[in-house]
Protein backbone atom coordinates (compact mmCIF):
# COMPACT_ATOMS: atom_id res chain seq x y z
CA UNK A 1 -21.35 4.00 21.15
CA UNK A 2 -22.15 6.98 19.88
CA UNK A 3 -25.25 10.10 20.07
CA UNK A 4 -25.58 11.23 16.96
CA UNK A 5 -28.76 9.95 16.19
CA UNK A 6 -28.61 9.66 12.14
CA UNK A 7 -25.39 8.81 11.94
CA UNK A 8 -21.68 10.34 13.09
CA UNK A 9 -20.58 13.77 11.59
CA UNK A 10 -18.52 13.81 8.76
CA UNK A 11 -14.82 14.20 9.03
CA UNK A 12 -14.31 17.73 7.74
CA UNK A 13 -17.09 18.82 10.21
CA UNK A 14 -15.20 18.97 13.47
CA UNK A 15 -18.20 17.79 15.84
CA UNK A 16 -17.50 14.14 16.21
CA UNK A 17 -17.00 12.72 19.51
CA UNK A 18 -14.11 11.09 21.34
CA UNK A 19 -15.47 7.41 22.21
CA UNK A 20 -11.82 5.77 22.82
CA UNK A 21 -9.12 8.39 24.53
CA UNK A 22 -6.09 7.18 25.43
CA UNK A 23 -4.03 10.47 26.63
CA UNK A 24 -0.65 8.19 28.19
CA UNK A 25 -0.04 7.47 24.27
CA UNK A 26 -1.52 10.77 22.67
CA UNK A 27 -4.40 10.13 20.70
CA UNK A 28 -8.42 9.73 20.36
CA UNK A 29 -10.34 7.42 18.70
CA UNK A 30 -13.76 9.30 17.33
CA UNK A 31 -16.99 8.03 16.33
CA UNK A 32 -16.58 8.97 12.65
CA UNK A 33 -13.08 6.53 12.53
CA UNK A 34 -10.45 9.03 12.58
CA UNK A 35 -7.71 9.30 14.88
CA UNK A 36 -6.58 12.39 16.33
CA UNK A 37 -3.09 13.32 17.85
CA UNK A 38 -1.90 15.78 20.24
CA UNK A 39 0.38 16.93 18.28
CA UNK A 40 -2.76 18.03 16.06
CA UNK A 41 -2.20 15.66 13.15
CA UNK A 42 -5.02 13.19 12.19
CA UNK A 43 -5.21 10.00 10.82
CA UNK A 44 -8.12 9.30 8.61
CA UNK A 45 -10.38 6.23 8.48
CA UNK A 46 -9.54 6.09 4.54
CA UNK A 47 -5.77 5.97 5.29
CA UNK A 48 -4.84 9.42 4.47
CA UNK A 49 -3.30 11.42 6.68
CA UNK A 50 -3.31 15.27 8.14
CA UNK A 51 0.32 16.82 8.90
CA UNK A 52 -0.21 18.36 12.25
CA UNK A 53 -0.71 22.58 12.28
CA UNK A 54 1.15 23.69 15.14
CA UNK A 55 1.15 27.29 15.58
CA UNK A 56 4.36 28.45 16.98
CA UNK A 57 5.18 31.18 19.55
CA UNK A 58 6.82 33.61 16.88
CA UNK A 59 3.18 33.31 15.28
CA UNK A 60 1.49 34.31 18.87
CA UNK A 61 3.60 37.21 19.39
CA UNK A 62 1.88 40.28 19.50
CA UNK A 63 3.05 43.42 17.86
CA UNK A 64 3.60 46.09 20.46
């Protein structure tokens, strides 16, 4: 189901793979359990749960 060979990244580390995707509803399964959103928010496989972090377009603009 997965390649990591030892076993699947940790949650914090940002380098686990999406093995379900399922983009009509907005989310992605990954090997280490969580579930990610599109709206960036993540659903961990302990329950707890990461608000999304949206940066908006006043944050983008550039100074001229």
């Amino acid at each position: 189901m997965c390649s990591h060979q030892s076993s699947c990244p940790t949650v914090d580390s940002g380098a686990a793979h999406i093995v379900a995707a399922h983009p009509e509803q907005g989310w992605n399964l990954l090997c280490n359990g969580a579930i990610v959103f599109d709206d960036t928010g993540e659903l961990l496989p302990d329950g707890s749960v990461i608000a999304p972090h949206r940066v908006y377009a006043e944050q983008l603009a550039i100074a001229a």
